[in-house]
Protein backbone atom coordinates (compact mmCIF):
# COMPACT_ATOMS: atom_id res chain seq x y z
CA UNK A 1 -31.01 -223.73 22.82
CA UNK A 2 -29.26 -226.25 20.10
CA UNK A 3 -25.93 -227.69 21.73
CA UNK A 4 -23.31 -228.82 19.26
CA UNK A 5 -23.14 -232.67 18.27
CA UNK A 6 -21.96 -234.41 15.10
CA UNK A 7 -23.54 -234.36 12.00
CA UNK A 8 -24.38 -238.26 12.37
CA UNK A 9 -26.03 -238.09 14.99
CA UNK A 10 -28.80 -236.95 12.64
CA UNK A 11 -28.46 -240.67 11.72
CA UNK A 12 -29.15 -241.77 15.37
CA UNK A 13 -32.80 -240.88 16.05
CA UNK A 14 -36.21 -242.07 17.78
CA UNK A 15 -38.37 -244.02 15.57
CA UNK A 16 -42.20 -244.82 15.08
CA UNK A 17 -41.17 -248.46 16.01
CA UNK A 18 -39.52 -247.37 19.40
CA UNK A 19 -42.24 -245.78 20.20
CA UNK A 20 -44.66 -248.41 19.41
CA UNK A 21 -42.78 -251.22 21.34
CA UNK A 22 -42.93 -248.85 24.42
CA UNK A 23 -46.30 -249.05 24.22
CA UNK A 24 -46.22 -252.68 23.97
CA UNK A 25 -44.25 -252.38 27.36
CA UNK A 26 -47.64 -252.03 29.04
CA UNK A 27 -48.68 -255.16 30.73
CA UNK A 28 -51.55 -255.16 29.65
CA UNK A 29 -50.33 -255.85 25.96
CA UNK A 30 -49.43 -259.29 24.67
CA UNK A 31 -45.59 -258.88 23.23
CA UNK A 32 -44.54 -261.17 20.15
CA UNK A 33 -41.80 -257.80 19.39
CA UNK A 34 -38.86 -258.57 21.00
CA UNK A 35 -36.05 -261.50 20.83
CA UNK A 36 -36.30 -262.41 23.89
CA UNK A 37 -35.52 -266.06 25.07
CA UNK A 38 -37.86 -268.06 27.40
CA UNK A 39 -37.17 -266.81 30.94
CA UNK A 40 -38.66 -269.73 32.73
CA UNK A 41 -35.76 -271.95 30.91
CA UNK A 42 -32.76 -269.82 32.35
CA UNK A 43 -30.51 -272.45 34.06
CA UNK A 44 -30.96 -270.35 37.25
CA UNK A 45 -29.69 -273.36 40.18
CA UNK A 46 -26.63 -273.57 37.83
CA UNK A 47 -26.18 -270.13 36.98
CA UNK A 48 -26.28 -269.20 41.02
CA UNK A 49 -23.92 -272.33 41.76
CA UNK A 50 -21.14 -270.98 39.53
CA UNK A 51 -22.04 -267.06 40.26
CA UNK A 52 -21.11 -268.52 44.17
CA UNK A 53 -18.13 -270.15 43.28
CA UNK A 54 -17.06 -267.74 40.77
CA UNK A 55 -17.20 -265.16 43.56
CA UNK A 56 -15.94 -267.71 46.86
CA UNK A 57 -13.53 -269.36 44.97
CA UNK A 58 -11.93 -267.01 42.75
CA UNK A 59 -13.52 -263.76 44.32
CA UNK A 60 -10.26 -261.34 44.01
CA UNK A 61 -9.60 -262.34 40.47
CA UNK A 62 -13.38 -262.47 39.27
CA UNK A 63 -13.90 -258.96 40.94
CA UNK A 64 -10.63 -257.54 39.31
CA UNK A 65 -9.87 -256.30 35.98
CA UNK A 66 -9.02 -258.22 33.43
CA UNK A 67 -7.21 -258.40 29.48
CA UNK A 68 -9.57 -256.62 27.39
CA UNK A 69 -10.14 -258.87 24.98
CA UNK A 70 -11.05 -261.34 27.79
CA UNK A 71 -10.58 -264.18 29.91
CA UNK A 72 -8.20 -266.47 28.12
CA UNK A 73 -9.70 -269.43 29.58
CA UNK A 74 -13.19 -268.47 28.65
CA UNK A 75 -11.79 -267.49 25.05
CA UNK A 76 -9.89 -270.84 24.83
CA UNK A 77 -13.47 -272.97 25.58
CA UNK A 78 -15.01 -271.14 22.81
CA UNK A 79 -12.44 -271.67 20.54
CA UNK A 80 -12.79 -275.62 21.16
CA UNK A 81 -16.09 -275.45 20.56
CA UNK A 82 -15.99 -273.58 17.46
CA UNK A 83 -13.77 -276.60 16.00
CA UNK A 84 -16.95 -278.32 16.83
CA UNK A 85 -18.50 -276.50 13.78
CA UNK A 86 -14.96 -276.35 11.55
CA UNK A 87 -13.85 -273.05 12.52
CA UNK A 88 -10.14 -272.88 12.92
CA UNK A 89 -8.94 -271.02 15.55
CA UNK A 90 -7.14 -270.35 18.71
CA UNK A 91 -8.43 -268.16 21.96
CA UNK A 92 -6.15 -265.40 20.74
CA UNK A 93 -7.99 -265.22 17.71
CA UNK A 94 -11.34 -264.58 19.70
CA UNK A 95 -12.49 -261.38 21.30
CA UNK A 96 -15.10 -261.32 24.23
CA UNK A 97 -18.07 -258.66 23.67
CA UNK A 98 -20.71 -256.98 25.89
CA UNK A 99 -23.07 -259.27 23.17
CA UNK A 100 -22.72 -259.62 19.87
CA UNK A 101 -24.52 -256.14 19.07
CA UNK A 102 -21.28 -254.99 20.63
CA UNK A 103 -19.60 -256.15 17.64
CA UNK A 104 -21.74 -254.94 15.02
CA UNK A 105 -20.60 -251.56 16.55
CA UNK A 106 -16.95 -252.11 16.32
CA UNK A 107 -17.39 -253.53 13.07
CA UNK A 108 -18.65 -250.30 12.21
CA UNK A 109 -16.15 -247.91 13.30
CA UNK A 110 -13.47 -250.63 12.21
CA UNK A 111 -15.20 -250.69 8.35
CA UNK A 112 -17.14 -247.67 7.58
CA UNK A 113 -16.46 -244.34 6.31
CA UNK A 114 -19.23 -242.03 5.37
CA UNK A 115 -20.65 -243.25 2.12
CA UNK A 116 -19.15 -246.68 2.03
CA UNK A 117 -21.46 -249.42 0.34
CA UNK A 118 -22.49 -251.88 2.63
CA UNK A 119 -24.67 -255.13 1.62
CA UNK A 120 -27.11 -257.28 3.76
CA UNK A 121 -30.14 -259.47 2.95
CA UNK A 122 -33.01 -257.21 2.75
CA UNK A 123 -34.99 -257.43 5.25
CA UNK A 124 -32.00 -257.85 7.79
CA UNK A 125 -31.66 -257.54 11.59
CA UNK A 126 -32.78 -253.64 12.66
CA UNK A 127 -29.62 -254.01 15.33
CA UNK A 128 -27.18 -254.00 12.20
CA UNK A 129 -29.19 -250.99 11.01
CA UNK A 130 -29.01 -249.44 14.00
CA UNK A 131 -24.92 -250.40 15.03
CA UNK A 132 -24.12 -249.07 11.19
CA UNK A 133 -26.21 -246.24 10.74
CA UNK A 134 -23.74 -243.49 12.74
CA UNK A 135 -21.12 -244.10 10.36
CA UNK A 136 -23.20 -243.05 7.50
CA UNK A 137 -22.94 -245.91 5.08
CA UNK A 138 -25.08 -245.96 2.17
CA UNK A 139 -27.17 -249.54 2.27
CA UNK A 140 -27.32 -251.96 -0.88
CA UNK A 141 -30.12 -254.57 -0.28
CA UNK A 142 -29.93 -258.10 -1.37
CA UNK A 143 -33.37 -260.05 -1.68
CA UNK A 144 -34.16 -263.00 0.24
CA UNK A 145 -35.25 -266.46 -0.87
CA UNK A 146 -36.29 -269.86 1.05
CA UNK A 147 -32.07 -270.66 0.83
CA UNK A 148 -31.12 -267.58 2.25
CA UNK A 149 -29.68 -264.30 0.79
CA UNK A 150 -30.29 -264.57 -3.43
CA UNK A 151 -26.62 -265.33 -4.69
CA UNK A 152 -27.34 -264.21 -8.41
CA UNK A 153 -28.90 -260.44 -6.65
CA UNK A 154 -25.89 -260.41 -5.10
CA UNK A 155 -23.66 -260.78 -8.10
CA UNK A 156 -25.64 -257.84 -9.44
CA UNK A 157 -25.64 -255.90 -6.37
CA UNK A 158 -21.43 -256.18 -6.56
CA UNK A 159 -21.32 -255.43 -9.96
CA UNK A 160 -23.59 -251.91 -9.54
CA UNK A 161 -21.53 -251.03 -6.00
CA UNK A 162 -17.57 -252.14 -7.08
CA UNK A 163 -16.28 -250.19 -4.13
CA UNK A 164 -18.21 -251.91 -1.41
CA UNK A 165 -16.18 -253.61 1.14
CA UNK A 166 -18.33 -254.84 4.18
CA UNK A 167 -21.42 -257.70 3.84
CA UNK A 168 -23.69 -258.84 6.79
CA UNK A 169 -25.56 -261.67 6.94
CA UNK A 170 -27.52 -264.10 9.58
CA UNK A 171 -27.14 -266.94 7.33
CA UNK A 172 -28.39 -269.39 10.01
CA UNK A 173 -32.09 -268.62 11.10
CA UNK A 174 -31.91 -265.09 9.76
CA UNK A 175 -33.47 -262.31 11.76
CA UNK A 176 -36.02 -261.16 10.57
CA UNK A 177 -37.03 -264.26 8.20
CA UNK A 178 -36.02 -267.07 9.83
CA UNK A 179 -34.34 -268.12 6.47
CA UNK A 180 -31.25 -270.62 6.30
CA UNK A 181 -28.33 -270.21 3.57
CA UNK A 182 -28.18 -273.06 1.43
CA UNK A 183 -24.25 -274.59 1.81
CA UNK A 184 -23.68 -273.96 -2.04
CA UNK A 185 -24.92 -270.23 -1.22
CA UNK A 186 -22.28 -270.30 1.34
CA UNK A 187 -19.41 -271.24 -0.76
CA UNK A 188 -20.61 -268.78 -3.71
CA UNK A 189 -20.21 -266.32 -0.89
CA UNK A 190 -17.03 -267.28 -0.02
CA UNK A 191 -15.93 -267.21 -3.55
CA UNK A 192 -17.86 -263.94 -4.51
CA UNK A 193 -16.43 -261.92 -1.56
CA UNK A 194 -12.90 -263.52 -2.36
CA UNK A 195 -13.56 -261.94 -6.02
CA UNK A 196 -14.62 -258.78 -4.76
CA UNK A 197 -12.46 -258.24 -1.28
CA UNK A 198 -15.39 -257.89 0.46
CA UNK A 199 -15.04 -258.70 4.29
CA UNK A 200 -18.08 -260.66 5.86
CA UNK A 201 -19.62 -260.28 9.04
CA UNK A 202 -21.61 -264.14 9.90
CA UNK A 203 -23.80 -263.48 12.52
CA UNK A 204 -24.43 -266.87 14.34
CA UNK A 205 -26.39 -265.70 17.43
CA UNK A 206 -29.51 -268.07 16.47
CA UNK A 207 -27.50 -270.97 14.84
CA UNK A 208 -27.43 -273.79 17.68
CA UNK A 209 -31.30 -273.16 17.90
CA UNK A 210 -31.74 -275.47 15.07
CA UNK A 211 -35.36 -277.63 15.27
CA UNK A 212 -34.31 -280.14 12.53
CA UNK A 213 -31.95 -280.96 9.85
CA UNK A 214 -28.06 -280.78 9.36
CA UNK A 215 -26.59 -276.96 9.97
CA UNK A 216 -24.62 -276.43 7.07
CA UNK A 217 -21.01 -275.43 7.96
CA UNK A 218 -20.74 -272.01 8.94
CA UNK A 219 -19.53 -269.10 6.52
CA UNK A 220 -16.20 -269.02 8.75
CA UNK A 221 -15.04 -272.89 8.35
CA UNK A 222 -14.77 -272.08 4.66
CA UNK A 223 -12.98 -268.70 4.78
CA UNK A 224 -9.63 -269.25 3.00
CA UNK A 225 -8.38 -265.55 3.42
CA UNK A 226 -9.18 -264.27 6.58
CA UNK A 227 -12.30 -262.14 5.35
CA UNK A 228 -15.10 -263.59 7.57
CA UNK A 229 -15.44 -262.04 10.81
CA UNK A 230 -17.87 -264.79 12.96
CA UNK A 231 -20.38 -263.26 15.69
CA UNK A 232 -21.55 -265.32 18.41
CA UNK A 233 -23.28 -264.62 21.83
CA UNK A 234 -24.32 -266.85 24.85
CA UNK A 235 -27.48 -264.45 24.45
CA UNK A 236 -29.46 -267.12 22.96
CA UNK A 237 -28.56 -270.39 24.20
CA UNK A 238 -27.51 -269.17 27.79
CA UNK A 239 -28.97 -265.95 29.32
CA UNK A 240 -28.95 -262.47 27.47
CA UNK A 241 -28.44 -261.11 30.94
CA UNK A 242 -24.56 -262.33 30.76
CA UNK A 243 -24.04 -259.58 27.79
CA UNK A 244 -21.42 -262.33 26.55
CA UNK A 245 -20.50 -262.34 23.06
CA UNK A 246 -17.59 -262.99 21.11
CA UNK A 247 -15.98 -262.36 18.01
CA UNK A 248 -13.38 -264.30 15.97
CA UNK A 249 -11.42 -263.33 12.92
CA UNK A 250 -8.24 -263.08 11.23
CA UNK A 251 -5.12 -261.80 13.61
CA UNK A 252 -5.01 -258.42 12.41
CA UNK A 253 -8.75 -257.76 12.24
CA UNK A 254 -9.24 -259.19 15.70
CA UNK A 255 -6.11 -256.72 16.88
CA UNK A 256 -7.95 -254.01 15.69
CA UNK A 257 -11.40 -255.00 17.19
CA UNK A 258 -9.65 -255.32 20.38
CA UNK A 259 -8.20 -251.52 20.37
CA UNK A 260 -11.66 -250.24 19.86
CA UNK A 261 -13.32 -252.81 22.20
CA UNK A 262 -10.50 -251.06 24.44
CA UNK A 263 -11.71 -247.57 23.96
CA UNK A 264 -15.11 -248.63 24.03
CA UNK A 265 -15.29 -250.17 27.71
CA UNK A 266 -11.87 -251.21 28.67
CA UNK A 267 -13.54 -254.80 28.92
CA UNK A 268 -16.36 -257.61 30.01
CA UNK A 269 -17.54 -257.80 32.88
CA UNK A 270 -14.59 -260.44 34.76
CA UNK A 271 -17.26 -262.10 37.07
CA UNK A 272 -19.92 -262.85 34.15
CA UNK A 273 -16.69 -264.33 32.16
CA UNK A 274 -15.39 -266.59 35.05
CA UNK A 275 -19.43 -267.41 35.48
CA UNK A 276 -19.60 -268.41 31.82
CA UNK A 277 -16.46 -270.42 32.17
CA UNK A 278 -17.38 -272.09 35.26
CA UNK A 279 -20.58 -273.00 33.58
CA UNK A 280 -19.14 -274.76 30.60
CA UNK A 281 -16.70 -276.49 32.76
CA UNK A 282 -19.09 -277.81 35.07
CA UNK A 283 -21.76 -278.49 33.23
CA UNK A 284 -23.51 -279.19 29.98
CA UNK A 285 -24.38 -276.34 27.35
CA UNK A 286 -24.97 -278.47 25.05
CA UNK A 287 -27.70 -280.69 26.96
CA UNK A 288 -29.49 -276.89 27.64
CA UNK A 289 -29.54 -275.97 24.37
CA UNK A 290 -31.45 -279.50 23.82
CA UNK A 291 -33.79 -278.27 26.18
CA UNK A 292 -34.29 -274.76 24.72
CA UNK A 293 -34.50 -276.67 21.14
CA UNK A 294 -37.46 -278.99 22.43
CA UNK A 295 -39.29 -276.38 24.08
CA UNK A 296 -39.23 -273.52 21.12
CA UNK A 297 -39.86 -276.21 18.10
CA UNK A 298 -43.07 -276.61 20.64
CA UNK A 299 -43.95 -272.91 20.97
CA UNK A 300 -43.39 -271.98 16.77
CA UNK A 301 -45.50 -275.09 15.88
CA UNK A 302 -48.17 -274.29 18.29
CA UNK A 303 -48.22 -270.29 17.04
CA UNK A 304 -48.21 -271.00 13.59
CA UNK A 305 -50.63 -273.90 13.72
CA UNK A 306 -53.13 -271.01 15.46
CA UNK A 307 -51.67 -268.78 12.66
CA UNK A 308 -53.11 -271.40 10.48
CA UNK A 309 -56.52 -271.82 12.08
CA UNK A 310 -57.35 -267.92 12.64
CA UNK A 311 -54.90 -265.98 9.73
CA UNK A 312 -57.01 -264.66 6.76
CA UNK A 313 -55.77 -266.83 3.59
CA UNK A 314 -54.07 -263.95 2.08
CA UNK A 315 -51.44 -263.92 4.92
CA UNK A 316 -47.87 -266.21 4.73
CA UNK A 317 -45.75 -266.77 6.60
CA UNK A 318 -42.61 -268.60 6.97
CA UNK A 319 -41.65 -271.97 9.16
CA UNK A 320 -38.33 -271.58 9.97
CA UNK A 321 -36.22 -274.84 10.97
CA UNK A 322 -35.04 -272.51 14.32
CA UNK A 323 -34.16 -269.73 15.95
CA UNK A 324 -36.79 -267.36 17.29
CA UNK A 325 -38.94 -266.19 14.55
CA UNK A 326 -41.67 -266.00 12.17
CA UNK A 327 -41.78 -263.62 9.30
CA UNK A 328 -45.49 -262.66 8.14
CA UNK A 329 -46.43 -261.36 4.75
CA UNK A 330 -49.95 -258.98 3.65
CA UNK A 331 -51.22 -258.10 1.07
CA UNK A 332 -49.01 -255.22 -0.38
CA UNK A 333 -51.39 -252.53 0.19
CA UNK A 334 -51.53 -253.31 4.12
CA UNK A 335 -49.25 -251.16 6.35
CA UNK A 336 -48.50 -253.36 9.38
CA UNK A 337 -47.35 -250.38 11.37
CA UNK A 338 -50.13 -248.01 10.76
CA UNK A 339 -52.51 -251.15 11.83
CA UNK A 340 -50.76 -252.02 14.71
CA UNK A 341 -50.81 -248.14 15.61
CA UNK A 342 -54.59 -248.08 15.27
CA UNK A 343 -56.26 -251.79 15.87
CA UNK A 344 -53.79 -254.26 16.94
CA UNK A 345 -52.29 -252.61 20.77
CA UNK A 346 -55.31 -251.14 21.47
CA UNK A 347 -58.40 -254.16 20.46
CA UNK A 348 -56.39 -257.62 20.13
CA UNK A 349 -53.71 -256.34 23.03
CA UNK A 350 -50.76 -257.90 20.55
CA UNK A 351 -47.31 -256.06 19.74
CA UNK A 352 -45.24 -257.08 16.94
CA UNK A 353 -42.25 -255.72 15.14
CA UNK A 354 -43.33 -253.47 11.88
CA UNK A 355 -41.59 -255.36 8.96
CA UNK A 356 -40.29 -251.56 7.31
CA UNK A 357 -37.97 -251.54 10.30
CA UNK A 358 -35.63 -253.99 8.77
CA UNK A 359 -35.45 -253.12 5.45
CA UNK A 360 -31.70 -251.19 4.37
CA UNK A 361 -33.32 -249.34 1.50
CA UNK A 362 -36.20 -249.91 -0.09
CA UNK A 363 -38.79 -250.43 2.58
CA UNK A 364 -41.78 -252.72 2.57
CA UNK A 365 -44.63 -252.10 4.74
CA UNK A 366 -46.65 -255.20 4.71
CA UNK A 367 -44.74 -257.24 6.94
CA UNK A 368 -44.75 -257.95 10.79
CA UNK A 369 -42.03 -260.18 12.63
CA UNK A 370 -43.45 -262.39 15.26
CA UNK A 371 -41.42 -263.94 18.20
CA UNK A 372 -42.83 -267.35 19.23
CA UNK A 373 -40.07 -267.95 22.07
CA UNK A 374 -40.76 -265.33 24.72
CA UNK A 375 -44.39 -266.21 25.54
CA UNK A 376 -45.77 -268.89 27.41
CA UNK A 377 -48.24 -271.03 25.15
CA UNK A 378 -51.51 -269.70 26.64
CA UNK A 379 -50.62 -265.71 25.46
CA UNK A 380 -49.48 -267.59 21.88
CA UNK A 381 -52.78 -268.87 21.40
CA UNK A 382 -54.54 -265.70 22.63
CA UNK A 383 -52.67 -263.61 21.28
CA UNK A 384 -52.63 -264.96 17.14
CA UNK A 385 -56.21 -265.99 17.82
CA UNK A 386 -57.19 -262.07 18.32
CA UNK A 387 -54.69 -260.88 16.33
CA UNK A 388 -56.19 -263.18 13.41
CA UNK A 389 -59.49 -262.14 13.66
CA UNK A 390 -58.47 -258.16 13.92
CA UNK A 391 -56.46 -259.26 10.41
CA UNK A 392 -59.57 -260.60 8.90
CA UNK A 393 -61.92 -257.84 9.81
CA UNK A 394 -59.27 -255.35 8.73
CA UNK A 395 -58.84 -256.98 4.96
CA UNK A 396 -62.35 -257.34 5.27
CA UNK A 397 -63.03 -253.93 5.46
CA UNK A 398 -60.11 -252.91 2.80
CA UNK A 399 -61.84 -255.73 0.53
């Protein structure tokens, strides 16, 4: 029997990559697939010590519900610290999420009709892929380069799809690439999506993970016309097990974000907001993130410097100034999904992501994303050691 369901669910399906990161589940497999922070740096005495007070103190408010765009103290103290990177803005002009993937989604039934152009960077993050595909948008790719998303592609890309009106980009650490715009990117941006009345979605969930260098300003401080909608999340720099994220944007874009948040799940969790809150009240996120900065500069120079030592030649791969990420490159003849199907899970024990996942349109299969964050440094060295010897038998044998 076939029960009834929309037509886009047809949109909303399992994939070969699901599957093959469920078999990376198994213990007995060495992960580098998902995004997944370093547990072992969770602030977990702090984290309990506001959790307690959040639920002593303030235990019939924290357990109660709440507005649904959030705790207006929590949205004021992220407001402050976005004027820390030039974003103007006030708490009612921010919007608390279950995550920032929450906001892709709401994005999406805020932006999209069926058929509607929509641009990222290609590759781009699978979650946008995923958060966009229900609404049945057709995808325009824009190529990547060392500065970020190709500015002159882009021009092109607007002048071939003149009715597109949403563009997503990680300009900051970009998932999967680990790319950073270039500021005069950035204001071309501003300016082409100002000529084109495009609205922008800046994702900044790996920004503050930044290894070295000056972050340029975000996308958002130079909005003149309310067309950027910012992402962040505490996912990253805090604990993804808060589901805290947050959106800010222009008054009557954040209005309408809020119904659907509304109708999505009436709200965030009140005890992880007053948690959050008490957290950045009491102590310092910005000395943790130092921490986290330290610890995965450490981890990405130690997996690429095995990358280095065990790789075959043929293979590049990017050093990203932060974030989470590496972004590998074959041959263009090698499928990284069929390999890691056949060879990789079941002889070196190593998962990766498949790089045709994140591609919008045209899909490339000879590229694998690599997480350096979630494992500790003995797995990283295991783990690129045997999967760099699997790689050079493999070309070997395709030589």
């Amino acid at each position: 029997m076939t029960l009834p369901r929309a037509r886009r669910m047809d949109l909303v399906q399992p994939n070969a990559v699901g599957e093959l990161l469920r078999m990376g589940a198994d213990p007995a497999i060495t992960s580098f697939a998902g995004g997944y922070p370093d547990a072992t740096l969770f602030p977990l005495e702090q984290l309990h010590a506001v959790y307690d007070t959040a639920v002593r103190e303030q235990g019939q408010s924290a357990m109660q519900y709440t507005v649904s765009d959030g705790s207006p103290k929590l949205r004021a103290q992220i407001a402050a610290r976005m004027a820390r990177h030039g974003v103007t803005c006030t708490a009612d002009d921010v919007l608390m999420l279950q995550g920032s993937q929450q906001g892709l989604d709401l994005v999406a039934k805020l932006m999209i009709d069926p058929g509607d152009v929509v641009i990222t960077e290609s590759p781009t993050f699978v979650g946008v892929l995923i958060a966009f595909n229900p609404m049945q948008p057709r995808y325009a790719g824009v190529r990547l380069g060392p500065g970020g998303m190709d500015m002159d592609h882009l021009e092109e890309v607007l002048k071939k799809n003149p009715g597109a009106k949403l563009l997503y980009t990680i300009p900051d650490f970009q998932n999967p690439t680990g790319a950073t715009m270039e500021l005069a990117a950035r204001k071309r941006l501003i300016a082409l999506a100002n000529k084109h009345n495009l609205v922008v979605v800046e994702d900044t969930a790996y920004r503050e993970v930044r290894f070295a260098g000056e972050a340029p300003p975000m996308i958002k401080s130079l909005d003149t016309e309310g067309r950027v909608i910012l992402l962040g999340s505490f996912s990253k720099i805090l604990a993804p097990g808060l589901r805290l994220g947050w959106a800010i944007a222009a008054p009557e874009l954040i209005q309408q974000l809020g119904l659907l948040k509304l109708a999505a799940d009436t709200q965030c969790s009140t005890v992880n907001m007053a948690a959050a809150s008490l957290f950045l009240e009491r102590f310092d996120l910005d000395d943790h993130i130092g921490v986290l900065r330290q610890a995965y500069r450490r981890k990405k120079d130690l997996m690429l410097d095995t990358m280095r030592q065990h790789f075959p030649q043929e293979v590049r791969f990017t050093d990203p100034d932060g974030g989470l990420f590496t972004w590998a490159t074959l041959p263009s003849s090698f499928n990284t999904e069929d390999f890691m199907r056949r060879r990789a899970l079941s002889e070196a024990k190593v998962a990766y992501v498949p790089g045709a996942s994140f591609f919008p349109d045209k899909l490339e299969h000879n590229h694998m994303r690599l997480n350096y964050s979630g494992q500790p440094d003995a797995k990283i060295v295991a783990g690129m050691t045997a999967l760099g010897k699997l790689l050079k038998d493999e070309l070997a044998r395709k030589g």
